[in-house]
Each structure stands twice: as structure tokens, then as C-alpha cells.
Protein backbone atom coordinates (compact mmCIF):
# COMPACT_ATOMS: atom_id res chain seq x y z
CA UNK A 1 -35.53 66.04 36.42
CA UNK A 2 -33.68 62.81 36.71
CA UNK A 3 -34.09 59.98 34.40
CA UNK A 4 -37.39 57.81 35.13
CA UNK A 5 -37.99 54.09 33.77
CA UNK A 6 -40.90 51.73 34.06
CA UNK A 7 -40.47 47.96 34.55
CA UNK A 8 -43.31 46.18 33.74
CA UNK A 9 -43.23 42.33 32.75
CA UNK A 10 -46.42 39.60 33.66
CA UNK A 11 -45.85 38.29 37.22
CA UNK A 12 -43.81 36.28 37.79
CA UNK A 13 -40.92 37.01 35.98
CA UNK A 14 -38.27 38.86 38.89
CA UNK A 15 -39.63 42.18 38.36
CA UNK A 16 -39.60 42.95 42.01
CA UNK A 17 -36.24 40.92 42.72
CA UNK A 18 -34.85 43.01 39.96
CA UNK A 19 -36.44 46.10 41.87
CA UNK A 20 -35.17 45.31 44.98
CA UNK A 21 -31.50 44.52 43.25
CA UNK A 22 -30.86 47.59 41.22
CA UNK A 23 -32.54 50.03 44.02
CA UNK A 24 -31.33 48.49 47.49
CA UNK A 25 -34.62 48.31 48.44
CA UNK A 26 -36.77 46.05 49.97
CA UNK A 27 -40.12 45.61 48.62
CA UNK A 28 -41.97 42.31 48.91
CA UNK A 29 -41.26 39.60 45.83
CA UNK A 30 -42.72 36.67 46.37
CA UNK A 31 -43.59 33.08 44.40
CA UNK A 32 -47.16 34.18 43.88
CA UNK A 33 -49.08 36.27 41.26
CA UNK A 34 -49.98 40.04 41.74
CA UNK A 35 -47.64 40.23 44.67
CA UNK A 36 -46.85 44.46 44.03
CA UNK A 37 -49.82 46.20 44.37
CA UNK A 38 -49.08 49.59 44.54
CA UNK A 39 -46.08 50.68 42.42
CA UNK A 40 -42.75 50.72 43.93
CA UNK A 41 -40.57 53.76 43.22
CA UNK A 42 -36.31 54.24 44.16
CA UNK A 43 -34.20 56.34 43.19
CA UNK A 44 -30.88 55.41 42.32
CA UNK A 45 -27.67 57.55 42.21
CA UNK A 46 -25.40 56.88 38.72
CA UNK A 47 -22.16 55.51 39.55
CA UNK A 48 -19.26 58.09 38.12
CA UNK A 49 -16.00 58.23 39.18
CA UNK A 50 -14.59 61.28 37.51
CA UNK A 51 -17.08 63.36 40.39
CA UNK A 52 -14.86 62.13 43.20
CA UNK A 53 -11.51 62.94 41.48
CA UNK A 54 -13.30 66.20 40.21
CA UNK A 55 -14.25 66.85 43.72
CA UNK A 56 -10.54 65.95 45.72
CA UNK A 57 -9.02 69.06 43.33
CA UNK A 58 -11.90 71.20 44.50
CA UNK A 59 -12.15 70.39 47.80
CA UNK A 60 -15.92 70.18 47.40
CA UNK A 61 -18.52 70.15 50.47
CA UNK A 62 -20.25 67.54 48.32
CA UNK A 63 -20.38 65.30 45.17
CA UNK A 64 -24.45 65.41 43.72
CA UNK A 65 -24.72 61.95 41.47
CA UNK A 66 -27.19 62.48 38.32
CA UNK A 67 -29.87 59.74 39.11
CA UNK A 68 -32.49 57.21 37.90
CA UNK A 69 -36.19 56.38 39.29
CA UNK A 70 -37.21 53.28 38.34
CA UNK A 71 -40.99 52.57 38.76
CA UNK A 72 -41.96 49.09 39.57
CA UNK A 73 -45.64 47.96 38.80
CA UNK A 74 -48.49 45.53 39.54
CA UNK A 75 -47.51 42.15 36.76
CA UNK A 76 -49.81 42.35 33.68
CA UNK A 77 -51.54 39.20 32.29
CA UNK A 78 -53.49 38.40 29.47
CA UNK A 79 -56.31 40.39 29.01
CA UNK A 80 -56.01 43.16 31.44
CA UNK A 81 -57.34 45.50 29.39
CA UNK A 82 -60.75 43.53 30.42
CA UNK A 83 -60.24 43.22 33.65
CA UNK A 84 -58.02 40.33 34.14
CA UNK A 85 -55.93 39.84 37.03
CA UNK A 86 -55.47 43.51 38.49
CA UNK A 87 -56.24 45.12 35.09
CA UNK A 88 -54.05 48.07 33.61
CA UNK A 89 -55.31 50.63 35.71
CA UNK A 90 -51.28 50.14 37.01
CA UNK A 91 -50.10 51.72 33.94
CA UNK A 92 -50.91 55.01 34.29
CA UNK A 93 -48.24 55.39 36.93
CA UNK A 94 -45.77 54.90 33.78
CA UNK A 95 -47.32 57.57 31.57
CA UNK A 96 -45.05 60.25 32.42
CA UNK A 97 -41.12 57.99 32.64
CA UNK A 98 -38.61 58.34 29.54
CA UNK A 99 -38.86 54.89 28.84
CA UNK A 100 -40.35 51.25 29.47
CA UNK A 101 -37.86 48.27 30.90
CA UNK A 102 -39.42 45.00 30.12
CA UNK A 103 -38.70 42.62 32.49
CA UNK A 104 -38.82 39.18 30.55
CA UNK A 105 -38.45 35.23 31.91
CA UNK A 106 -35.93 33.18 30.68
CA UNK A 107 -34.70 30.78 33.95
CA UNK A 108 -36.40 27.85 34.41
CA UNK A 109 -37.43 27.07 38.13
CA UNK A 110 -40.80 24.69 38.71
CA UNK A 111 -40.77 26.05 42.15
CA UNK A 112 -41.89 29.20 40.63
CA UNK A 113 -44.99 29.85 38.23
CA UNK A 114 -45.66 30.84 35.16
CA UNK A 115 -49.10 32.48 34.63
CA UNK A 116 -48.44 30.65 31.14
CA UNK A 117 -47.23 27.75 32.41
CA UNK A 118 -44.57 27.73 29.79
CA UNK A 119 -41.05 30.04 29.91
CA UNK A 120 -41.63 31.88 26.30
CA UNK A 121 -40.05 34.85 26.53
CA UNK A 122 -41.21 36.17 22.99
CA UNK A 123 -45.07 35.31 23.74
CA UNK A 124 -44.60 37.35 27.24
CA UNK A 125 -43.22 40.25 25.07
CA UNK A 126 -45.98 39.92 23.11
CA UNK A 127 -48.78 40.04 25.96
CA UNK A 128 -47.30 42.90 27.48
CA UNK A 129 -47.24 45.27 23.86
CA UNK A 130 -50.69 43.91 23.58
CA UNK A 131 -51.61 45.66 26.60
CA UNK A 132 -49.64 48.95 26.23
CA UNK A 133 -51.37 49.10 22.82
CA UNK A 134 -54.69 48.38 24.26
CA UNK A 135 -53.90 51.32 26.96
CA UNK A 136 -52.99 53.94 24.49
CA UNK A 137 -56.01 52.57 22.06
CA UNK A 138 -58.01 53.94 24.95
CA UNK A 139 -56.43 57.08 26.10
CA UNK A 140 -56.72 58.26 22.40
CA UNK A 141 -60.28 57.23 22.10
CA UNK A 142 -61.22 59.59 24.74
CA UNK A 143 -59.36 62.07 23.25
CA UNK A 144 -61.03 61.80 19.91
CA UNK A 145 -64.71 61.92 21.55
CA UNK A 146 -63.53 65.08 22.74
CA UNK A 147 -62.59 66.83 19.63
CA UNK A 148 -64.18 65.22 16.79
CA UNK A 149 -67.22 68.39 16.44
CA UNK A 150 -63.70 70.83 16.79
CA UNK A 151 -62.77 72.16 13.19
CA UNK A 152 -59.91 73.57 14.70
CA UNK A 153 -58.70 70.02 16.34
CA UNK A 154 -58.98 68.41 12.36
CA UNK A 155 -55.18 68.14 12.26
CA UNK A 156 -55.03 66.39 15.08
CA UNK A 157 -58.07 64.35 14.61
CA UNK A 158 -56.28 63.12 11.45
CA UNK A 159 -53.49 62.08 13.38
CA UNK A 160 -54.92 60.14 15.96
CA UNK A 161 -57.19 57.71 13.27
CA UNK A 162 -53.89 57.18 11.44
CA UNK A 163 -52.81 56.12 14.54
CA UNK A 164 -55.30 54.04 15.91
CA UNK A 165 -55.52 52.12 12.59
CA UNK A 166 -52.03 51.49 13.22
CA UNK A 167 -52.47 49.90 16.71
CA UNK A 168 -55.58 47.55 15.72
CA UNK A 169 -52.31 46.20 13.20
CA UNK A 170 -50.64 45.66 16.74
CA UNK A 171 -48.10 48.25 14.98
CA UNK A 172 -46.67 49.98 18.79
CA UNK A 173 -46.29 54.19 17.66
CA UNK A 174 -42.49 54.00 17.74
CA UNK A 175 -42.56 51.88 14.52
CA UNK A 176 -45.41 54.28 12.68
CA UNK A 177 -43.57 56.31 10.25
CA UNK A 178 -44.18 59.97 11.45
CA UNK A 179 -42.14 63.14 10.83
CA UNK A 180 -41.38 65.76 12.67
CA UNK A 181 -44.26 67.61 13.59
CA UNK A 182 -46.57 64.74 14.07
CA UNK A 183 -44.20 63.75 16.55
CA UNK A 184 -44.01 66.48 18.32
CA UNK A 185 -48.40 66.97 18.20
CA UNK A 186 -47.95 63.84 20.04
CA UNK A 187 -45.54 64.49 22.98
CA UNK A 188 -47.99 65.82 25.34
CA UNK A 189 -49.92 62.55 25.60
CA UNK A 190 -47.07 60.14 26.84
CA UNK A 191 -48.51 57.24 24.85
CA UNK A 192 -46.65 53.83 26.18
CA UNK A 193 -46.63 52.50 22.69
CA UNK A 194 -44.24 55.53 21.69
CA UNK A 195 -41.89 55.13 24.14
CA UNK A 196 -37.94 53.97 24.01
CA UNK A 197 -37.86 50.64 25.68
CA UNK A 198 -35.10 48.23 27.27
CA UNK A 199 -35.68 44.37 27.21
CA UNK A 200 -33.97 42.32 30.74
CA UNK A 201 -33.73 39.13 30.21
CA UNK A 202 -33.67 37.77 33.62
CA UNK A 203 -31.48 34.48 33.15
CA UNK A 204 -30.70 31.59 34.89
CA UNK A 205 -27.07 31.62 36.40
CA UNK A 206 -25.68 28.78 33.81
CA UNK A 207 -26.36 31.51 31.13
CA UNK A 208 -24.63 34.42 33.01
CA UNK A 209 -21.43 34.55 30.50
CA UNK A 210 -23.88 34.59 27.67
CA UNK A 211 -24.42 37.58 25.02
CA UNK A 212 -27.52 39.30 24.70
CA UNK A 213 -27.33 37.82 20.78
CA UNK A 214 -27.08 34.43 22.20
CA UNK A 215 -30.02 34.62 24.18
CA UNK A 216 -31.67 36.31 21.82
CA UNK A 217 -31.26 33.00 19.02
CA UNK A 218 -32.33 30.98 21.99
CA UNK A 219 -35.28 32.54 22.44
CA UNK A 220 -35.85 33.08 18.94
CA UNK A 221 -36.60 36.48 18.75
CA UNK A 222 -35.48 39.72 16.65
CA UNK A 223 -34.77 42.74 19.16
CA UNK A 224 -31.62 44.77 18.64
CA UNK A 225 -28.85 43.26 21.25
CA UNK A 226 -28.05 46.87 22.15
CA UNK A 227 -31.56 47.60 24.19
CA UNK A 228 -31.00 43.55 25.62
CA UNK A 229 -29.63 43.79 29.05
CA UNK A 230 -28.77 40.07 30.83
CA UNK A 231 -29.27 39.92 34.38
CA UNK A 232 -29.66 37.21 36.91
CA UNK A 233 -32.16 38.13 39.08
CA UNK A 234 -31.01 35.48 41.88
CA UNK A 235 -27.04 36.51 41.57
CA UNK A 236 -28.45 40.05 41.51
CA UNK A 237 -30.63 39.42 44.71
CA UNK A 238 -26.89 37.92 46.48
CA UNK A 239 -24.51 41.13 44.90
CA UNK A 240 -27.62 43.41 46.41
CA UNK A 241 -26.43 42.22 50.04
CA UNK A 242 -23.01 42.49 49.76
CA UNK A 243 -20.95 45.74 50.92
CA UNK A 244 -19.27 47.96 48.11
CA UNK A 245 -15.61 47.30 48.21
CA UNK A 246 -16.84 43.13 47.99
CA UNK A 247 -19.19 43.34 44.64
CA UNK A 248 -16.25 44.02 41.81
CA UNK A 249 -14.51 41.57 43.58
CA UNK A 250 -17.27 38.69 44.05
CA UNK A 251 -18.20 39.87 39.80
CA UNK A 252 -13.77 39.22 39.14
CA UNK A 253 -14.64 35.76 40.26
CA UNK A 254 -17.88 35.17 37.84
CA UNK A 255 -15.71 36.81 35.08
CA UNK A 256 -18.52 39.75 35.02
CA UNK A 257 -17.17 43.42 34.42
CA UNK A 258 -20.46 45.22 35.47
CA UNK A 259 -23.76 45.02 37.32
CA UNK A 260 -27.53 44.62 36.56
CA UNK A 261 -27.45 48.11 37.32
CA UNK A 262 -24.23 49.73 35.61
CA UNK A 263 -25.18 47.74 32.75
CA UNK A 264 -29.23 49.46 33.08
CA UNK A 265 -27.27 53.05 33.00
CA UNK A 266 -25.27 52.46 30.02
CA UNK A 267 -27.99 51.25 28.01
CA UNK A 268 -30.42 53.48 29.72
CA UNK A 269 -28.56 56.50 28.37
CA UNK A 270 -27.42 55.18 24.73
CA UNK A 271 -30.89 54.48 24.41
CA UNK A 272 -31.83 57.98 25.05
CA UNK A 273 -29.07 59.93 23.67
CA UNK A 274 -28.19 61.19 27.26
CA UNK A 275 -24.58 62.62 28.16
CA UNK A 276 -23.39 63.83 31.62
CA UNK A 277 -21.84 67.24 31.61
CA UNK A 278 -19.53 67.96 35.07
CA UNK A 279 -19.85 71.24 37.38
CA UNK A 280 -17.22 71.83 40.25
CA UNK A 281 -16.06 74.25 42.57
CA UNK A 282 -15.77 74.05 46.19
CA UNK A 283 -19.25 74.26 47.58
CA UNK A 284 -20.38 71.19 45.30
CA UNK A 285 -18.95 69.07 42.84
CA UNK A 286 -22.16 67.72 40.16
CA UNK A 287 -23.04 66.14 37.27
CA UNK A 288 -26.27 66.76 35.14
CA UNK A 289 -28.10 64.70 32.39
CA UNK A 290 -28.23 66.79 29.10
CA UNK A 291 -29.21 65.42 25.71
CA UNK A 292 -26.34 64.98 23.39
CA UNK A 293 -26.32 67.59 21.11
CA UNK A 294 -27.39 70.50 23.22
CA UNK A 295 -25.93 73.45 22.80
CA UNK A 296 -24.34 75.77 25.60
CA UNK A 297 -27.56 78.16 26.49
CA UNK A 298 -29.78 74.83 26.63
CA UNK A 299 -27.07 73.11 28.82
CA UNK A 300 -26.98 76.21 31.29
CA UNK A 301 -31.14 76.13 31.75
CA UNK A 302 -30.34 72.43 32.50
CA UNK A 303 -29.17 74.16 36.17
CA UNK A 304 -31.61 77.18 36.61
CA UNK A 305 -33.89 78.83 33.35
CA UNK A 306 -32.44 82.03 34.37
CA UNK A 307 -29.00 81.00 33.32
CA UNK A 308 -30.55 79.80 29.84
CA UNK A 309 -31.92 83.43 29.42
CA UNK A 310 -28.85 85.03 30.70
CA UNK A 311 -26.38 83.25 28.95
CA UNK A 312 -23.34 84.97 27.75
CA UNK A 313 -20.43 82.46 27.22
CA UNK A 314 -18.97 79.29 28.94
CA UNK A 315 -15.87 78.27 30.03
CA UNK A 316 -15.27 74.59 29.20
CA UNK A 317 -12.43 71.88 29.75
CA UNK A 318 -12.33 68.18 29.32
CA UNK A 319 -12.28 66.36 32.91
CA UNK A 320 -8.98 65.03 32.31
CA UNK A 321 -7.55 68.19 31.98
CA UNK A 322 -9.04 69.80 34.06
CA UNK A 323 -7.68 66.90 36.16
CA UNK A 324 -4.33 66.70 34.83
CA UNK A 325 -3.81 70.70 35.58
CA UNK A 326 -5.34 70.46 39.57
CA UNK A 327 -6.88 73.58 39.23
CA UNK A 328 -9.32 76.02 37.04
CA UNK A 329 -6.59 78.75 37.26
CA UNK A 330 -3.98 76.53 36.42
CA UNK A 331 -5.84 75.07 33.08
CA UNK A 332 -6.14 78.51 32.41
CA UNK A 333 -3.13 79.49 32.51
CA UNK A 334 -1.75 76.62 30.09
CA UNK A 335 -4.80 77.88 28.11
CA UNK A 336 -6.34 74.86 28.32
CA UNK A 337 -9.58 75.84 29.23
CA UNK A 338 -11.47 77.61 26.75
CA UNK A 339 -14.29 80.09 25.63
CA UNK A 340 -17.08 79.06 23.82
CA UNK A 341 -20.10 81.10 22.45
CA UNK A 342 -23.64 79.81 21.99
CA UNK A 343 -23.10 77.62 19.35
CA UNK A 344 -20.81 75.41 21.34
CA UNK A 345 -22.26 71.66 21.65
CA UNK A 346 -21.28 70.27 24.98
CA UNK A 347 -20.01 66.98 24.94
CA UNK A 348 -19.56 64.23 27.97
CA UNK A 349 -17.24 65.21 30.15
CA UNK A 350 -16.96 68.50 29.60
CA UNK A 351 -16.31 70.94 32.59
CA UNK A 352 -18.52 73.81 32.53
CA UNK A 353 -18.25 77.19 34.23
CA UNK A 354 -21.45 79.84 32.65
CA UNK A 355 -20.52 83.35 31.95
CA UNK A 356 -23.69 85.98 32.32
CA UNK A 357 -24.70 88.68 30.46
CA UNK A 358 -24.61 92.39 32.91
């Protein structure tokens, strides 16, 4: 399953120009409130060159890119929870990503409103949390009606007041202090409130050289600069319509090293401790989003649960090496690439090969 994020933001702010930048796409985003109705959904392949390289030695029939969906949905306002503007019925279709992108206003154009008539990007922030919290305050609700006569739900039941006491103190659950196994009591219920989030600040093009620590002061606000991703939705909208071998080239002359997009991945993955680990041979050449940390047998149910269950040893070489040597045969015969046993903790860029128990 690839990696799946939800942009929300009030309207307004670019979410759909930012959509329709990082996807390709071309979903309607226009100067007017409430323009997405339904959620927009692409899929987007994750740039990495060391598949095509990988693939040229193996003379692959095909490269397979790990991916990203991003889900793109109706603007939020002020009290949606009650019913204003579209409501938060929209957020549902967000229940089940890895983690929220908040999509937040920081260019100044008076040819395009504000539902607050004022660019604040810290009092959007806080709108949108409001509404997440107000979300999960009813999902667990529900849940609580259902179990509270269940002696054998009192565990639970315990949990979920803490929780909701935390919420009506606007405390979101990421930032409740919970160990291990209240965390994991929780998974099942994808609460929005719990989940990893981003922050794009969608800038005007004077600002584009600008740190995320720098905008950050400006706006007065106290997010770590690693989860801040700067992006100009217009530039974005122009680099969107240009052919491949003209974007690094039209970035070179902004003095930009990377787009909206590449700089989404990175943060995408540091955020959630993701790592790519590299299969090739000559019917396909791959690479597959693991965890960092997981060990071999985990990695190999990554590709089929059978393998996970069969697992016996794997063969593994950095890229580079594997690179360097031109062929699997040849790495092994410099005894480069190497046997490990279940213990072994993949790492990025390692070239895997399964062995199976008979």
C-alpha cells in the first residue's frame, strides 16, 4: 500500500493549485469558496534515480516507482462541525491516509479571498485543528455510547474519557502523553487528531528563497521547520506545464534545487520514518516503502505474506555496489554481496534478493 496524505486547508488557500501541481492533474481551482466538492485523489510516482541505473545493469522489462496518493478535500471554515459552509462530512475521506498536509496562506493577492478576510496563517492553523478535534470528539462519542454498559470494554472506556478531556483542552492526540499500548488500543480508529502532519506554506514568489524558519518568525508561529514545506503555488502551477528535461533547468534559474513535490517526498518520508529498499532482476526493476527499522522477514511480507512466512535468509548489497560490480554474480564473486539472517535490519538502498525455506 503506497503512501496516502490528506491536504486539507480553509478555501481559499491553493489547495487545489497545489493538487493540480504536485499530481499533473487537472481538477478545477478557482477564486471562489467551496470550489472541490468531491475529493480529488492522484497518485504520484516517487522520483528515484538509482531504479533506472539499477534497471540498465539488469536489463529490466520495467522500473515500478514506490508512490504517493494525495487526497484533496472540500476547504473547511469556521464552524463546520455545525454545519458551516459544506460541513466536515469531507473528512472522513482522510480517516484512513498516513498523514494530514495542511495547506496554509501566506501570499497576499486582493484578487483572491480570504474567508477571514485577513492572511493569518497561525489563526487558519488554528480553525482547521479545531475542526479535526471536533471530528474525532465525535467519532469517539459514538464509540463510547456503544460500550459504556460493556465491563469488558472498561479499559478502553478509560482511555477514550482521558482522551476526550484532552480535546475539550484543544490538546490534538499526538501531543497526549500515551505509552505503548494505549497507542496501539487506538490505531484502529484513525483519529485525525493523532495523525503525523506536514504544514505548506503556500508563499508568494518574492519569498521563494526564504527558509521555512524565516517564514515561520514572520508568521509568528512555533512548528518545527522540518514538517514546514515552502511552495509557491503560482510558480508551482507554471513548473506543472513545463516538460521534464525544462523544470531543473527553469528551478537553476530561480536558484531552487527541488520541487513542491520532491520537497513533499522528503519530508513526507522523514516524517514517517519511511526508507525505500531496491529489488532487480530482469523482468522488473522496483522499489518498496518499508519502515526504517524493519527487519528482513518483515521487509520480505512487504512483497507477498508468503515470503514473510517462508523466509529463510536474504541476500543484500548496497546499490552502489551492486552498481559498481554490473552484475549480482559479479558482486558475488568479489564477495560483496552478503548473507543475512532474520535479524538483519534493512537499510535504504539496500538490494535485496529473499532466500526460502524447502
Amino acid at each position: 500500500m503506497s503512501l496516502s496524505i490528506g491536504i486539507v486547508g480553509l478555501p481559499n488557500v491553493g489547495k487545489s493549485t497545489i493538487f493540480n501541481s504536485l499530481t499533473r492533474q487537472k481538477v478545477d481551482a478557482q477564486n471562489y469558496s467551496f470550489c472541490t466538492i468531491e475529493p480529488n485523489i492522484g497518485c504520484v510516482k516517487v522520483p528515484d534515480h538509482r531504479l533506472e541505473k539499477l534497471a540498465q545493469i539488469s536489463k529490466s522489462e520495467k522500473i515500478i516507482y514506490s508512490t504517493i496518493e494525495f487526497i484533496d478535500i472540500a476547504g473547511l471554515v469556521r464552524g463546520a462541525h455545525k454545519g458551516e459552509g459544506l460541513g466536515n462530512k469531507f473528512l472522513t475521506n482522510i480517516r484512513e491516509c498516513n498523514a494530514i498536509c495542511h495547506i496554509l496562506r501566506h501570499f497576499n493577492n486582493p484578487n483572491i479571498i480570504h474567508v477571514e478576510e485577513k492572511i493569518e496563517p497561525k489563526d487558519d492553523l488554528d480553525i482547521i485543528n479545531m475542526e479535526l478535534i471536533m471530528a474525532d470528539l465525535s467519532q469517539i462519542e459514538k464509540k463510547i455510547d456503544s460500550i459504556k454498559n460493556d465491563p469488558s470494554e472498561k479499559e478502553l472506556l478509560c482511555l477514550l474519557f482521558k482522551i476526550v478531556t484532552a480535546l475539550k483542552k484543544n490538546t490534538l492526540i499526538k501531543n497526549i502523553n500515551l505509552d505503548k499500548e494505549e497507542l496501539l488500543m487506538l490505531k484502529e480508529y484513525n483519529f485525525l487528531t493523532a495523525k503525523p502532519c506536514l504544514y505548506i506554506f503556500n508563499i508568494d514568489e518574492a519569498d521563494i528563497n526564504k527558509t521555512p524558519a524565516q517564514i515561520l518568525s514572520d508568521a509568528n508561529m512555533n512548528l518545527d521547520p522540518n514538517q514546514v514545506i515552502l511552495v509557491c503555488g503560482k510558480m508551482e502551477e507554471e513548473l506543472s506545464q513545463l516538460p521534464e528535461n525544462e523544470i531543473k533547468e527553469y528551478l537553476q534559474s530561480l536558484n531552487i534545487s527541488q520541487t513542491g513535490l520532491e520537497k513533499m517526498i522528503i519530508a513526507g518520508y522523514k516524517l514517517l520514518n519511511y526508507i525505500s529498499m531496491l529489488t532487480t532482476g530482469p523482468k522488473e526493476t522496483r522499489s518498496w516503502q518499508i519502515t526504517a527499522g524493519t527487519k528482513a522477514p518483515q521487509a520480505a511480507g512487504k512483497i507477498h505474506t508468503d515470503f514473510e512466512k517462508g523466509f529463510a535468509r536474504v541476500e543484500v548489497i548496497e546499490w552502489q555496489k551492486l552498481l559498481d560490480c554490473g552484475s549480482w554474480n559479479q558482486a558475488r564473486e568479489k564477495g560483496l554481496a552478503r548473507m543475512e539472517g532474520r535479524d538483519y535490519i534493512i537499510k535504504d538502498g539496500d538490494v535485496v534478493l529473499f532466500h526460502f525455506a524447502k
